[in-house]
C-alpha atoms as a PDB file:
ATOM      1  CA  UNK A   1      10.351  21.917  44.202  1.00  0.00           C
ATOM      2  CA  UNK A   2       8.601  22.846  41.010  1.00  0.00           C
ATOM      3  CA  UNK A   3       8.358  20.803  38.295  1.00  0.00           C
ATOM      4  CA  UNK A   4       7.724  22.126  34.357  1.00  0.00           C
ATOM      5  CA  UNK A   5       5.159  19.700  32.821  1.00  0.00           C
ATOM      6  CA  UNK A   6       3.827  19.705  29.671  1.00  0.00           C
ATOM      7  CA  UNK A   7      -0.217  18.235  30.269  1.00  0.00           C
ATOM      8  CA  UNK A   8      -3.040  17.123  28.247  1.00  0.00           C
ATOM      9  CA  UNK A   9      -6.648  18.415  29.026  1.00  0.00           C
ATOM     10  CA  UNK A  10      -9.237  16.594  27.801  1.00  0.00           C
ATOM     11  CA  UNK A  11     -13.114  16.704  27.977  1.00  0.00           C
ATOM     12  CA  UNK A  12     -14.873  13.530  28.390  1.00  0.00           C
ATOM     13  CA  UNK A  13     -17.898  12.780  26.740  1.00  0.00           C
ATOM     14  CA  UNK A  14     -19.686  11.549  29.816  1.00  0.00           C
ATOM     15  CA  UNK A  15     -18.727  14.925  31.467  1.00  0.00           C
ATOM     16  CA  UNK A  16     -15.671  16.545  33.237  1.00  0.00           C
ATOM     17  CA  UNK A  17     -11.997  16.516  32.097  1.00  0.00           C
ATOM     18  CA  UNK A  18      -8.883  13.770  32.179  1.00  0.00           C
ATOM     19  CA  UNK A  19      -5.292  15.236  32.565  1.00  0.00           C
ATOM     20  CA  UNK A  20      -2.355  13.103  31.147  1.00  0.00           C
ATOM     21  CA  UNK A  21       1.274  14.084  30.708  1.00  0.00           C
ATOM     22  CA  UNK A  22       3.308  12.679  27.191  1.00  0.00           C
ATOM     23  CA  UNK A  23       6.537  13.087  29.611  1.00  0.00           C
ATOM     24  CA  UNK A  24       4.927  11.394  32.151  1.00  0.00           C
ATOM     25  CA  UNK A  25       2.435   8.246  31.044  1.00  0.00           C
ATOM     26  CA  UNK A  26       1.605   7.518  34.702  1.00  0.00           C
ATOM     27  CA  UNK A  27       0.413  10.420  35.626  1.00  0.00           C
ATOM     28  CA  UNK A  28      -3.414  10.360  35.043  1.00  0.00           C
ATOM     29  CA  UNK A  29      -6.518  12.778  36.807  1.00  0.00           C
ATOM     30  CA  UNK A  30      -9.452  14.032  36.633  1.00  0.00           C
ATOM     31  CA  UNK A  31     -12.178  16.074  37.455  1.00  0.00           C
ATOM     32  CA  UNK A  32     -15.555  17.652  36.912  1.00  0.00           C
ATOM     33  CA  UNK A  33     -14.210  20.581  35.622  1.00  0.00           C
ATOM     34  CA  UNK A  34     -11.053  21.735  34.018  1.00  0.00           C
ATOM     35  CA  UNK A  35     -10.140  23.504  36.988  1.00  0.00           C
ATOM     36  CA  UNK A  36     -11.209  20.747  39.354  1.00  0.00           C
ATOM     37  CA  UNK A  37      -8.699  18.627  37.283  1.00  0.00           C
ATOM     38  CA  UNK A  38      -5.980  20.869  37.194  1.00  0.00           C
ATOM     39  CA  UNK A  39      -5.893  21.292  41.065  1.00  0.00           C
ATOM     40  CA  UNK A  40      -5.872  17.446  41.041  1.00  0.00           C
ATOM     41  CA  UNK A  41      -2.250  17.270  39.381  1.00  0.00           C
ATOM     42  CA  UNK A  42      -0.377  18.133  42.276  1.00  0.00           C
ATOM     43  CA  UNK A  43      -1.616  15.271  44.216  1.00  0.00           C
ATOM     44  CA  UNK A  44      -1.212  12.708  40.732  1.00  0.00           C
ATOM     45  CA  UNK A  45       2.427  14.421  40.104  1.00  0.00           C
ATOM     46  CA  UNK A  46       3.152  13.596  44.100  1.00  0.00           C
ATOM     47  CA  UNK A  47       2.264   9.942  43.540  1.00  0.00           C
ATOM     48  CA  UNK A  48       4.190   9.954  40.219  1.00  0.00           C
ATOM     49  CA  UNK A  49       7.431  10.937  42.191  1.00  0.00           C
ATOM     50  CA  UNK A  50       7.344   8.758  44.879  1.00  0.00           C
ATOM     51  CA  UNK A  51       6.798   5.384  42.156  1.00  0.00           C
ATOM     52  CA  UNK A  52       9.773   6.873  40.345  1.00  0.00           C
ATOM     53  CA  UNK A  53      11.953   7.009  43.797  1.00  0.00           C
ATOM     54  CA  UNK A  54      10.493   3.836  44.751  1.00  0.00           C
ATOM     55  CA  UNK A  55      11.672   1.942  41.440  1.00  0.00           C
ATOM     56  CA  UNK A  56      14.524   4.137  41.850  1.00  0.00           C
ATOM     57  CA  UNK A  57      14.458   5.220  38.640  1.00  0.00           C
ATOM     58  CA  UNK A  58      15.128   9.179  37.529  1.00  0.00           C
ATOM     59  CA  UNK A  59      12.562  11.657  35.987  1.00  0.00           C
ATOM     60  CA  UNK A  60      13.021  13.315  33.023  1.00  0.00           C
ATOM     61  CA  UNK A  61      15.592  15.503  33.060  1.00  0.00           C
ATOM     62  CA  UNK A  62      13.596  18.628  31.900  1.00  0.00           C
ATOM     63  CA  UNK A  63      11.148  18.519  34.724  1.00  0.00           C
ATOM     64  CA  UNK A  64      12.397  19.852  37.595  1.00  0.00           C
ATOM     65  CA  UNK A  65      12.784  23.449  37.825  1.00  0.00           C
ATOM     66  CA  UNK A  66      14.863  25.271  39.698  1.00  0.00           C
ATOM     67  CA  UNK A  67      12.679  28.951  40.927  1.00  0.00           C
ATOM     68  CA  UNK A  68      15.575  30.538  42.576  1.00  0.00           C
ATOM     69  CA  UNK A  69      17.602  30.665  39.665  1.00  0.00           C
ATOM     70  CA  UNK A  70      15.732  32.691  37.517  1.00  0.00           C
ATOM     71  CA  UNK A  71      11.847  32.650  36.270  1.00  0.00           C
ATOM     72  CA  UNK A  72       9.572  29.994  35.463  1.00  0.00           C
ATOM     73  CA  UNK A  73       8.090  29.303  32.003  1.00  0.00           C
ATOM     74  CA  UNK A  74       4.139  28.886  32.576  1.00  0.00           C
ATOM     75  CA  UNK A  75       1.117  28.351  30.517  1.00  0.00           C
ATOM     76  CA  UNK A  76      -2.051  28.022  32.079  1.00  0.00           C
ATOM     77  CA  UNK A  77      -5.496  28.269  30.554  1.00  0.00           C
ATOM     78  CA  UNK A  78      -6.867  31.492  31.518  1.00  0.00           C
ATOM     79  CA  UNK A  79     -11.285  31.706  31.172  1.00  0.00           C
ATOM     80  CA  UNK A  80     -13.310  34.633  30.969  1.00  0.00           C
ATOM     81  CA  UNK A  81     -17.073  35.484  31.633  1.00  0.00           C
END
């Protein structure tokens, strides 16, 4: 399943970056890098689900995305050199 969610990168004073979501409050990451916390989402979105099945309670209804029924909106943050 893929799942269209808007996220907040920030940089950390102390170092490294913290991902949030304003759809989803719970789901918090990090890492050392932006990239490092950007690979973490998957793993924070996973745990995200599985508290919303467990409290039985629905996502939002504009996350999940449907991939076979026509293309994907993405925005990723693209560095160079």
């Amino acid at each position: 399943m893929l799942y269209k969610i808007p996220l907040l990168l920030m940089p950390q004073p102390e170092g490294g970056f913290t991902v949030t979501s304003p759809l989803l409050p719970e789901l918090v990451t990090e890492g050392e890098s932006a990239d490092d916390a950007l690979n973490n989402v998957r793993d924070a979105l996973a745990a995200v689900i599985e508290t919303y099945e467990d409290l039985n309670r629905p996502l939002p209804s504009t996350i999940p995305q449907n991939a076979e029924s026509g293309p994907v909106w993405l925005e990723t943050l693209v560095g160079t050199p």
